[in-house]
PDB file of N, CA and C in Angstrom:
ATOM      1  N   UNK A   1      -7.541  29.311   2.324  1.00  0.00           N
ATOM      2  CA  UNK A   1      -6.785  28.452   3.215  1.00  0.00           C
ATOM      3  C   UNK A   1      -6.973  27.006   2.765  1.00  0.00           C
ATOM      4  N   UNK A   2      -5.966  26.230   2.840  1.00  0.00           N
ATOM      5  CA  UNK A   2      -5.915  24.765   1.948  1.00  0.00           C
ATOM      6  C   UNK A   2      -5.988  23.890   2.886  1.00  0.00           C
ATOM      7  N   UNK A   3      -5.520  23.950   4.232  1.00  0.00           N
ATOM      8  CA  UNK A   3      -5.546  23.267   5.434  1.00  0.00           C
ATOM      9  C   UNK A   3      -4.229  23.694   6.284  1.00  0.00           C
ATOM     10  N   UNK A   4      -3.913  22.801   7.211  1.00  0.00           N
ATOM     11  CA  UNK A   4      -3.194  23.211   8.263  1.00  0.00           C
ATOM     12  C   UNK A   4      -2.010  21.975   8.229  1.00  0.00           C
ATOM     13  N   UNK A   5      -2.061  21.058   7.497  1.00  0.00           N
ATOM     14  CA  UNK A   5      -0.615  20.654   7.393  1.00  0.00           C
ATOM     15  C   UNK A   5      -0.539  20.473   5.688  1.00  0.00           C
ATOM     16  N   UNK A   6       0.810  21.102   5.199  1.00  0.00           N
ATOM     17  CA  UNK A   6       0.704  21.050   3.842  1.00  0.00           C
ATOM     18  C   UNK A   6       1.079  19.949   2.833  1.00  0.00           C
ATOM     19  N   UNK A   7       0.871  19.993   1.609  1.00  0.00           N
ATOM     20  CA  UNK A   7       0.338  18.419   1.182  1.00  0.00           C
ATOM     21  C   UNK A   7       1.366  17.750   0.664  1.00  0.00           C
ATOM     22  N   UNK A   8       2.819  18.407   0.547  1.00  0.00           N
ATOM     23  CA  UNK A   8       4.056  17.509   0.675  1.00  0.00           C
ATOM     24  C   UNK A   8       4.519  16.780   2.218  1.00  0.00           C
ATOM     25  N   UNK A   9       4.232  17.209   3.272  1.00  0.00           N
ATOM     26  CA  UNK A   9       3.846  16.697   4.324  1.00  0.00           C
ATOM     27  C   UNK A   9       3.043  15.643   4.411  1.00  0.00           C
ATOM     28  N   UNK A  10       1.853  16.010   3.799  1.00  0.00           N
ATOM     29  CA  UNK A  10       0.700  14.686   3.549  1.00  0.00           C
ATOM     30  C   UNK A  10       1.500  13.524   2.976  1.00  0.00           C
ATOM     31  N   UNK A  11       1.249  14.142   1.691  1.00  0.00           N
ATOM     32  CA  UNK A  11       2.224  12.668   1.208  1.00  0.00           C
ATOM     33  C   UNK A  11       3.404  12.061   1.708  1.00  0.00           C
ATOM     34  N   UNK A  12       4.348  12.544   2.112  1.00  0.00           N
ATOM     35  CA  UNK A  12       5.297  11.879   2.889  1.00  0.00           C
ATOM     36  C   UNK A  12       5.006  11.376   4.281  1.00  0.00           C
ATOM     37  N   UNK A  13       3.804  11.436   4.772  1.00  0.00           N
ATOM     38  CA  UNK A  13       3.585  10.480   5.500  1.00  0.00           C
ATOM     39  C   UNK A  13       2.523   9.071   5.105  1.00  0.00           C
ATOM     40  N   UNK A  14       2.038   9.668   4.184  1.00  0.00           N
ATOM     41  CA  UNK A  14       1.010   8.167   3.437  1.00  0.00           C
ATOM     42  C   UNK A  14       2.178   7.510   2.777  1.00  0.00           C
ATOM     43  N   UNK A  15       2.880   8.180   2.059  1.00  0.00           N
ATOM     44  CA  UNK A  15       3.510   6.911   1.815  1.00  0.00           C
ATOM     45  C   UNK A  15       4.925   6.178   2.530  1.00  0.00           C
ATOM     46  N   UNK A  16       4.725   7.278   3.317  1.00  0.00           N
ATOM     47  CA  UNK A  16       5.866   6.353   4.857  1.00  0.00           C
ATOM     48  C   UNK A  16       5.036   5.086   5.559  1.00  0.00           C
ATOM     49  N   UNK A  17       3.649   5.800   5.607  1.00  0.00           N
ATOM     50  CA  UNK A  17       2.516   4.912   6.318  1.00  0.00           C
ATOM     51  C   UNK A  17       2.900   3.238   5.402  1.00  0.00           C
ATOM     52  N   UNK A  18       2.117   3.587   4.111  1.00  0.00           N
ATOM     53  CA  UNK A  18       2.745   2.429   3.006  1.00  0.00           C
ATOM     54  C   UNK A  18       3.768   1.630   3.276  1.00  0.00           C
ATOM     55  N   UNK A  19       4.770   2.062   3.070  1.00  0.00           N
ATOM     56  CA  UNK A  19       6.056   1.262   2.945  1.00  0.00           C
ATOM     57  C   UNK A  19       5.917   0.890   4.680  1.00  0.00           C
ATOM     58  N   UNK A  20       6.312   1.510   5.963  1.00  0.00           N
ATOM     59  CA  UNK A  20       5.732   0.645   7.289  1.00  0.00           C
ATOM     60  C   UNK A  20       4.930  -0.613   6.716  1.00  0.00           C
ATOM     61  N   UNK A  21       3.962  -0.433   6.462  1.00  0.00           N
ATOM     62  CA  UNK A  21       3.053  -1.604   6.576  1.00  0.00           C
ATOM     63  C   UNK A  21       3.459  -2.608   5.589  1.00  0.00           C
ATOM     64  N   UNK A  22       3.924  -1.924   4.492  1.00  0.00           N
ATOM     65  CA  UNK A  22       4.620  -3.021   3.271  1.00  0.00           C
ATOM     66  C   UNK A  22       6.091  -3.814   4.391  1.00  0.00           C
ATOM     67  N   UNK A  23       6.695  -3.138   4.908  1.00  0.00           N
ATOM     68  CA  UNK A  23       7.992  -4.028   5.887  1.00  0.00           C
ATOM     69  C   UNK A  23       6.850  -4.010   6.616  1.00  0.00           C
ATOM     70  N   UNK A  24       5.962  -4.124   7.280  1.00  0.00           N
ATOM     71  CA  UNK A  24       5.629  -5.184   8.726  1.00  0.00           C
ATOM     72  C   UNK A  24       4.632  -6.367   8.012  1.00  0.00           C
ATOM     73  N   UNK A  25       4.575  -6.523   6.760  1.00  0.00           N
ATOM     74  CA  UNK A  25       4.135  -7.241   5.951  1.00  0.00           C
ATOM     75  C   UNK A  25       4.990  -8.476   5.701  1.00  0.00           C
ATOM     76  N   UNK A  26       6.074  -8.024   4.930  1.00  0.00           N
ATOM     77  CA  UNK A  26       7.331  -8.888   4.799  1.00  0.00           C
ATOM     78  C   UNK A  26       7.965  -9.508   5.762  1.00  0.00           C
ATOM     79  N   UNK A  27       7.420  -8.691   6.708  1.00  0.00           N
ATOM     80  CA  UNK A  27       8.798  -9.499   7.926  1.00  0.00           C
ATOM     81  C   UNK A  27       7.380 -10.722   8.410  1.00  0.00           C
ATOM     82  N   UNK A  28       6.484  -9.821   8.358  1.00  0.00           N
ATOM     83  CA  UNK A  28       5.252 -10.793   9.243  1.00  0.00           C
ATOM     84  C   UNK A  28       5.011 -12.228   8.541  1.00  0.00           C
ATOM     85  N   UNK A  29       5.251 -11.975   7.011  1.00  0.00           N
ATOM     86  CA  UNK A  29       5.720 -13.488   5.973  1.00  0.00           C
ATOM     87  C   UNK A  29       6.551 -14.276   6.338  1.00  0.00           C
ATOM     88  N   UNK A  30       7.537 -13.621   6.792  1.00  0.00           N
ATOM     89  CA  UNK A  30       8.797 -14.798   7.096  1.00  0.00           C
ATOM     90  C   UNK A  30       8.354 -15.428   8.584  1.00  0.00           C
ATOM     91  N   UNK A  31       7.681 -14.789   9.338  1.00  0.00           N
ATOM     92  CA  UNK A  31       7.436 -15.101  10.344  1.00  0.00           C
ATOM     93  C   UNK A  31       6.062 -16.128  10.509  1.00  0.00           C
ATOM     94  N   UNK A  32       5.349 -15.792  10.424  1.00  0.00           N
ATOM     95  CA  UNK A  32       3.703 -16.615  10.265  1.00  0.00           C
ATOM     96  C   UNK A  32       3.274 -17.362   8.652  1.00  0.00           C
ATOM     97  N   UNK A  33       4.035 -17.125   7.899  1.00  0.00           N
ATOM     98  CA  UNK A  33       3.766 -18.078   6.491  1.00  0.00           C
ATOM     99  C   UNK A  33       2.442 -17.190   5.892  1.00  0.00           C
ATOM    100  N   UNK A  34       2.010 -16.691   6.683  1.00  0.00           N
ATOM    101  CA  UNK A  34       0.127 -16.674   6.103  1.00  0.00           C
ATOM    102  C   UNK A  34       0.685 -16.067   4.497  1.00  0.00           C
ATOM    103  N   UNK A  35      -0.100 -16.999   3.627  1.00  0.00           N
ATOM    104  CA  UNK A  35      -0.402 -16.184   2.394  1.00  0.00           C
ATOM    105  C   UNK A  35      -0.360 -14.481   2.044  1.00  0.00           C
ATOM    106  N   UNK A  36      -1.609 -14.334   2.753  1.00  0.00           N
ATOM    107  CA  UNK A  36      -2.038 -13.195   2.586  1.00  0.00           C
ATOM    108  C   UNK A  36      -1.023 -11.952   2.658  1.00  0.00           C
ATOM    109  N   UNK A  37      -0.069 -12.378   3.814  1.00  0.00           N
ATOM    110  CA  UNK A  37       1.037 -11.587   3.902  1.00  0.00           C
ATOM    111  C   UNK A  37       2.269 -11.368   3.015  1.00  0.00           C
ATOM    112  N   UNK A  38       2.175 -12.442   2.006  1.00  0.00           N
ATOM    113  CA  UNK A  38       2.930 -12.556   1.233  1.00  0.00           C
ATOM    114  C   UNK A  38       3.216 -11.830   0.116  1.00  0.00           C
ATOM    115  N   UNK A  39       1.710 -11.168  -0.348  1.00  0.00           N
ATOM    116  CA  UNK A  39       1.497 -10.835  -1.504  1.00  0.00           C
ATOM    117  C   UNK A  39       0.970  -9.100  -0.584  1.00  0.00           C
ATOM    118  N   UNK A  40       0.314  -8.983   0.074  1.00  0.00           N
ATOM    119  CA  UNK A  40       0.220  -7.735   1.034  1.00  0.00           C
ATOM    120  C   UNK A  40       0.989  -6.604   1.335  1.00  0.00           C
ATOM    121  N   UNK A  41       2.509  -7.331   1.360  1.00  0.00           N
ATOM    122  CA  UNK A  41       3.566  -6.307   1.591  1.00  0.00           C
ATOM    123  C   UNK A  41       4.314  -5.641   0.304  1.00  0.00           C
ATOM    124  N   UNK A  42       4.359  -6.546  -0.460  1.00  0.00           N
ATOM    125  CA  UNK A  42       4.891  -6.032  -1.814  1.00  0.00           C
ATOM    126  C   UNK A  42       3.717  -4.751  -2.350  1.00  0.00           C
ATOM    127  N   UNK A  43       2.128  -5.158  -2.460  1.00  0.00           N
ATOM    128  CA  UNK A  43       1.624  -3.998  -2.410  1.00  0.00           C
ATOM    129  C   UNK A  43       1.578  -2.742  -1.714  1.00  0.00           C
ATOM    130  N   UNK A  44       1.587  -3.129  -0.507  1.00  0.00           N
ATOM    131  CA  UNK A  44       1.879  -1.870   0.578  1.00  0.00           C
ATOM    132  C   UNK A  44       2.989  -0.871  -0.133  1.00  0.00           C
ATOM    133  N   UNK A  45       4.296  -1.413  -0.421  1.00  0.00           N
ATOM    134  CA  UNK A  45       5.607  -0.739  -0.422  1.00  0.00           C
ATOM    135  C   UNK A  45       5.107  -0.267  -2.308  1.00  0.00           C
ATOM    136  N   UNK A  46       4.607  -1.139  -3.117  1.00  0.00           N
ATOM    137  CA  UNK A  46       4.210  -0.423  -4.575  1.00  0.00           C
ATOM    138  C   UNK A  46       3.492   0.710  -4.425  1.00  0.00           C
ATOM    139  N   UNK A  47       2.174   0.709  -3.387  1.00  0.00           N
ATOM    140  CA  UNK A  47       1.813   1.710  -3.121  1.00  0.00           C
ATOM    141  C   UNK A  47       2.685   2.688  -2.409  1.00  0.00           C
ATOM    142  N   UNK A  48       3.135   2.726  -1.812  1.00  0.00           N
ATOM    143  CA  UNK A  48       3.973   3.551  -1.171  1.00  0.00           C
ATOM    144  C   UNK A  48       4.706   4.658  -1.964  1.00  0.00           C
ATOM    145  N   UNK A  49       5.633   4.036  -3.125  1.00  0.00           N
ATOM    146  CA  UNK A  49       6.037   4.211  -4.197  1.00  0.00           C
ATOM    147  C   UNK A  49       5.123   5.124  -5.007  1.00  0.00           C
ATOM    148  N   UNK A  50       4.066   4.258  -5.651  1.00  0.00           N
ATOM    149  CA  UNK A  50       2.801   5.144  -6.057  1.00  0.00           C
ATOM    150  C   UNK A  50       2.691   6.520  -5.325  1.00  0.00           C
ATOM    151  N   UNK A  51       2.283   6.828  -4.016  1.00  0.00           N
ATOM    152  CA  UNK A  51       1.685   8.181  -3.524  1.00  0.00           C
ATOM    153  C   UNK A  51       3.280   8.881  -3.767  1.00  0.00           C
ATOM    154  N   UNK A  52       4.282   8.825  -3.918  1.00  0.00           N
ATOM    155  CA  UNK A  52       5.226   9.191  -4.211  1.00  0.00           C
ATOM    156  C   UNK A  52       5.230  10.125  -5.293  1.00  0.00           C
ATOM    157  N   UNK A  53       4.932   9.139  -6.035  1.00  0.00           N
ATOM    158  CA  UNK A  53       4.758   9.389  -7.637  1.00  0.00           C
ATOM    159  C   UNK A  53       3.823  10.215  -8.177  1.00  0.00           C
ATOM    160  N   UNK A  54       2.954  10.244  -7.258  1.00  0.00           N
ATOM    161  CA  UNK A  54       1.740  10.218  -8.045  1.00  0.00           C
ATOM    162  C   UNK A  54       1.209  12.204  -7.112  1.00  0.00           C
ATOM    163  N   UNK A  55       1.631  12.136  -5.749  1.00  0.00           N
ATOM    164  CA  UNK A  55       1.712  12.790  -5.175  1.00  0.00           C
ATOM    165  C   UNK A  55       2.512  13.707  -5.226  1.00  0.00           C
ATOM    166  N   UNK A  56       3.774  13.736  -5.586  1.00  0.00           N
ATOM    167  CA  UNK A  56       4.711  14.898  -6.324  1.00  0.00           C
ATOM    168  C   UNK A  56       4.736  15.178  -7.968  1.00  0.00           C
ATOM    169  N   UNK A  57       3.610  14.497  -8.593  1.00  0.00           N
ATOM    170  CA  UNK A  57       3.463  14.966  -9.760  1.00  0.00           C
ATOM    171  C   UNK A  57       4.841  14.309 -10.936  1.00  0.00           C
ATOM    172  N   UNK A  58       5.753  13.644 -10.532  1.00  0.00           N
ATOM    173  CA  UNK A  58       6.081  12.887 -11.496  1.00  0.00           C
ATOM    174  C   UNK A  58       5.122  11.895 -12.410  1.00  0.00           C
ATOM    175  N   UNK A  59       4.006  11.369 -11.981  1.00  0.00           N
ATOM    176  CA  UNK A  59       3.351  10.895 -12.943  1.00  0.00           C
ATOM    177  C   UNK A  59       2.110  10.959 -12.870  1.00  0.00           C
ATOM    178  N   UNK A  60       1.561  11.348 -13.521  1.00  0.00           N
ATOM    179  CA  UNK A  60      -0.236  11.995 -13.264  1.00  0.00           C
ATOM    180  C   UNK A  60      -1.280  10.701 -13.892  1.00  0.00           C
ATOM    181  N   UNK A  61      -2.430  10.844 -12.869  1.00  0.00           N
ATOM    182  CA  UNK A  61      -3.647   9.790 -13.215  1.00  0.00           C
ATOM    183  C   UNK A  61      -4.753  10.953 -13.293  1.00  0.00           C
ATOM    184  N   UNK A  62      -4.293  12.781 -13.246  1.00  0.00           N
ATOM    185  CA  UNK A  62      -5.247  13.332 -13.233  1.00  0.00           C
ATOM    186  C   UNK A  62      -5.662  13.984 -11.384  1.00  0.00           C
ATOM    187  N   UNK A  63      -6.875  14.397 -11.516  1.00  0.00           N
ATOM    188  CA  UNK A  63      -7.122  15.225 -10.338  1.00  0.00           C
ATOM    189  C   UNK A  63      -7.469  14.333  -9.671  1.00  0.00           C
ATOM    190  N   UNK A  64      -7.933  13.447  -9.220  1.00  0.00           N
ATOM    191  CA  UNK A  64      -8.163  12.328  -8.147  1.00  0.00           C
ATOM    192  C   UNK A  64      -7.034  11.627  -8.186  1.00  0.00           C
ATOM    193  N   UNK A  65      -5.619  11.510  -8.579  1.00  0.00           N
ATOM    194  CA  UNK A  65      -4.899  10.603  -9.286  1.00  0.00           C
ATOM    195  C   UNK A  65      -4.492   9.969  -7.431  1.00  0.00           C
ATOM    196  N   UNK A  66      -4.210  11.391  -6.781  1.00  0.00           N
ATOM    197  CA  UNK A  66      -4.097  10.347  -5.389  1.00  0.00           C
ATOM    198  C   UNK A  66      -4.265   9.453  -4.680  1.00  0.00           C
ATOM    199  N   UNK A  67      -5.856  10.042  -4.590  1.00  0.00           N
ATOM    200  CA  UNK A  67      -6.768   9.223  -4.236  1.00  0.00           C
ATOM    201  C   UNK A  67      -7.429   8.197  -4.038  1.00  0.00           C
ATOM    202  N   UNK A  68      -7.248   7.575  -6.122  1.00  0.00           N
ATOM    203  CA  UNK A  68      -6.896   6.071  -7.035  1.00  0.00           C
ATOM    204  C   UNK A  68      -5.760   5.569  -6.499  1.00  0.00           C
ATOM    205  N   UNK A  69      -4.803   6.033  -6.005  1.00  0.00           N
ATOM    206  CA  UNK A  69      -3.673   5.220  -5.560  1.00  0.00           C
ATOM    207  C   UNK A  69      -3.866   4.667  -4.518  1.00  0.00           C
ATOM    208  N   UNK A  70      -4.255   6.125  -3.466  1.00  0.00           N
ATOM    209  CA  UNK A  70      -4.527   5.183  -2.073  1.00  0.00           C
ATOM    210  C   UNK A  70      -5.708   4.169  -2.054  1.00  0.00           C
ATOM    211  N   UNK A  71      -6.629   4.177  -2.399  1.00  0.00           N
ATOM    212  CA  UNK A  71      -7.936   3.625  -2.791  1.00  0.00           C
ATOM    213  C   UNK A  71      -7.383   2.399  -2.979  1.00  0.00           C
ATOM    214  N   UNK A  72      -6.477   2.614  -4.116  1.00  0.00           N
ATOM    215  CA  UNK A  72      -6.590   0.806  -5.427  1.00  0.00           C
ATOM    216  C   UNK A  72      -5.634   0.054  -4.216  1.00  0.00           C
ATOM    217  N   UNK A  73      -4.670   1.174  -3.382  1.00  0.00           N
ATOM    218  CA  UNK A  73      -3.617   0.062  -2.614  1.00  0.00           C
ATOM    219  C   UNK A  73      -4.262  -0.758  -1.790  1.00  0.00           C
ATOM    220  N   UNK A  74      -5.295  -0.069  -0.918  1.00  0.00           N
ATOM    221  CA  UNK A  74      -6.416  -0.561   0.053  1.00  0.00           C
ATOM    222  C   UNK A  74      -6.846  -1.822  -0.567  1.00  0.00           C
ATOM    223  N   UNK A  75      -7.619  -1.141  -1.625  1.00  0.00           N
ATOM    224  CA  UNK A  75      -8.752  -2.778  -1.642  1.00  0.00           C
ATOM    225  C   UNK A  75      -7.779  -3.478  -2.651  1.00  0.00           C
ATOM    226  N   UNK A  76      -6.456  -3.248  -2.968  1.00  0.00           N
ATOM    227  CA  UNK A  76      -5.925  -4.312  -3.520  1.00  0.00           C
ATOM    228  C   UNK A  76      -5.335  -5.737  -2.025  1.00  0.00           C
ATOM    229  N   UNK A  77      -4.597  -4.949  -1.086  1.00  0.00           N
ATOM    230  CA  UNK A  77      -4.347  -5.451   0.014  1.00  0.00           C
ATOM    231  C   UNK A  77      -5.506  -6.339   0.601  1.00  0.00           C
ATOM    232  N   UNK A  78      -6.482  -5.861   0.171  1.00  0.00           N
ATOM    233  CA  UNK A  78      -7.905  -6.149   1.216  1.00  0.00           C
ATOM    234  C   UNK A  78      -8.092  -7.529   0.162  1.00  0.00           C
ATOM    235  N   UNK A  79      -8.204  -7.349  -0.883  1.00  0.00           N
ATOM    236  CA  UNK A  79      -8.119  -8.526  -1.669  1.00  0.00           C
ATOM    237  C   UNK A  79      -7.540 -10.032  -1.289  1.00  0.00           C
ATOM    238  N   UNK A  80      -6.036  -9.526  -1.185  1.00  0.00           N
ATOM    239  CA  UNK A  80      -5.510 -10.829  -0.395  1.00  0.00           C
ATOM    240  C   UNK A  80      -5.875 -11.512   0.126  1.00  0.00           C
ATOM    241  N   UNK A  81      -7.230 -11.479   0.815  1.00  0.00           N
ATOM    242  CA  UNK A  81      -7.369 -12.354   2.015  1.00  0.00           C
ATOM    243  C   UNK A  81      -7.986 -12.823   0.864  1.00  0.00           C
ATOM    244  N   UNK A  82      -8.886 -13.000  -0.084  1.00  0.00           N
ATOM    245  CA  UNK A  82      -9.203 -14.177  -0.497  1.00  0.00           C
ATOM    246  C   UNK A  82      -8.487 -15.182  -1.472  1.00  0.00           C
ATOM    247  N   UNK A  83      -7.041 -15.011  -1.584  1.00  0.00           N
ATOM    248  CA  UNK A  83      -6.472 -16.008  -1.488  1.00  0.00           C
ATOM    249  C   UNK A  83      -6.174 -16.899  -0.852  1.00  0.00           C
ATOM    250  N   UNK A  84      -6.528 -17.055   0.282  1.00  0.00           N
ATOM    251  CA  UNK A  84      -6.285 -18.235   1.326  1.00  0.00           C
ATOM    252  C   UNK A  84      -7.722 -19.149   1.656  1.00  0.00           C
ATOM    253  N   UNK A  85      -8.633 -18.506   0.898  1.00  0.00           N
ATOM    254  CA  UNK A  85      -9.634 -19.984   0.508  1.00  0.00           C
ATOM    255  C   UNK A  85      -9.565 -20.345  -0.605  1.00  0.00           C
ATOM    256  N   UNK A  86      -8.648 -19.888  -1.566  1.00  0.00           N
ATOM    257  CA  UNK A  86      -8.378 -20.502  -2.573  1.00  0.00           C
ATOM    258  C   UNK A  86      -7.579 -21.259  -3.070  1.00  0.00           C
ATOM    259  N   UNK A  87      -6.368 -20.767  -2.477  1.00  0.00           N
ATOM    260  CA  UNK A  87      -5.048 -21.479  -1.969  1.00  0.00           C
ATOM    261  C   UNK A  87      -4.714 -22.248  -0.725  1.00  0.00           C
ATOM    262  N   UNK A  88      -5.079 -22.001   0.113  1.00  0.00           N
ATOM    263  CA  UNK A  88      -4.569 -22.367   1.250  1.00  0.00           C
ATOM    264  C   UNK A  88      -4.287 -21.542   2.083  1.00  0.00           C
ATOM    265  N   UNK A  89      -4.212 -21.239   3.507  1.00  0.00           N
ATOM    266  CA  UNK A  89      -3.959 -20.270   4.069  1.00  0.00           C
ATOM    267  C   UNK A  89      -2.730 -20.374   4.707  1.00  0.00           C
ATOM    268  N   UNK A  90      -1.625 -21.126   4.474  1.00  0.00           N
ATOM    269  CA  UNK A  90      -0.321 -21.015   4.915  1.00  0.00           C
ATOM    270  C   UNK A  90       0.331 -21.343   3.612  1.00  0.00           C
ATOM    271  N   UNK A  91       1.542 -20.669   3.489  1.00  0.00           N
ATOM    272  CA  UNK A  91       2.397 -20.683   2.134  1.00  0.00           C
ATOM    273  C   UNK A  91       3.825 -22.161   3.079  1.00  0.00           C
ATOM    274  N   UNK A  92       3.714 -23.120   2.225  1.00  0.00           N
ATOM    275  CA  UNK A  92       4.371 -24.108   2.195  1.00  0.00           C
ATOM    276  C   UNK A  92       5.874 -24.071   2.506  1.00  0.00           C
TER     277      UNK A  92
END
């Protein structure tokens, strides 16, 4: 038994999850300026893309290859925030 919801299911909701947060990213840019959001949403929706990809086997990183996706999208997003002590924390 592999589990109880199956893993084209899975993925189509991580990377629905993704792209959501990549648009409440973008819109949240136009709205509040913050940096962080700027560069946040475009990753969200790449990732999104990624578990896509990577999750139906059009392009392989290997047996964890998922995993690396969701992982790298996280702490790439999580990253962002330290652009705004470096830059500034409102985009001009």
């Amino acid at each position: 038994m592999s589990g109880a919801v199956p893993l084209p299911i899975i993925i189509v909701m991580m990377s629905g999850s993704f792209f959501w947060m990549g648009v409440a990213c973008v819109m949240n840019a136009k709205r509040c300026k913050r940096r962080h959001c700027y560069y946040s949403g475009p990753i969200f929706i790449t990732g999104g893309a990624g578990v896509l990809l990577v999750g139906f086997e059009i392009v392989s990183f290997g047996v964890d290859g998922l995993i690396i996706v969701v992982w790298g999208t996280l702490a790439l997003a999580l990253l962002t925030y330290l652009t705004e002590p470096i830059f500034g924390k409102y985009v001009n």
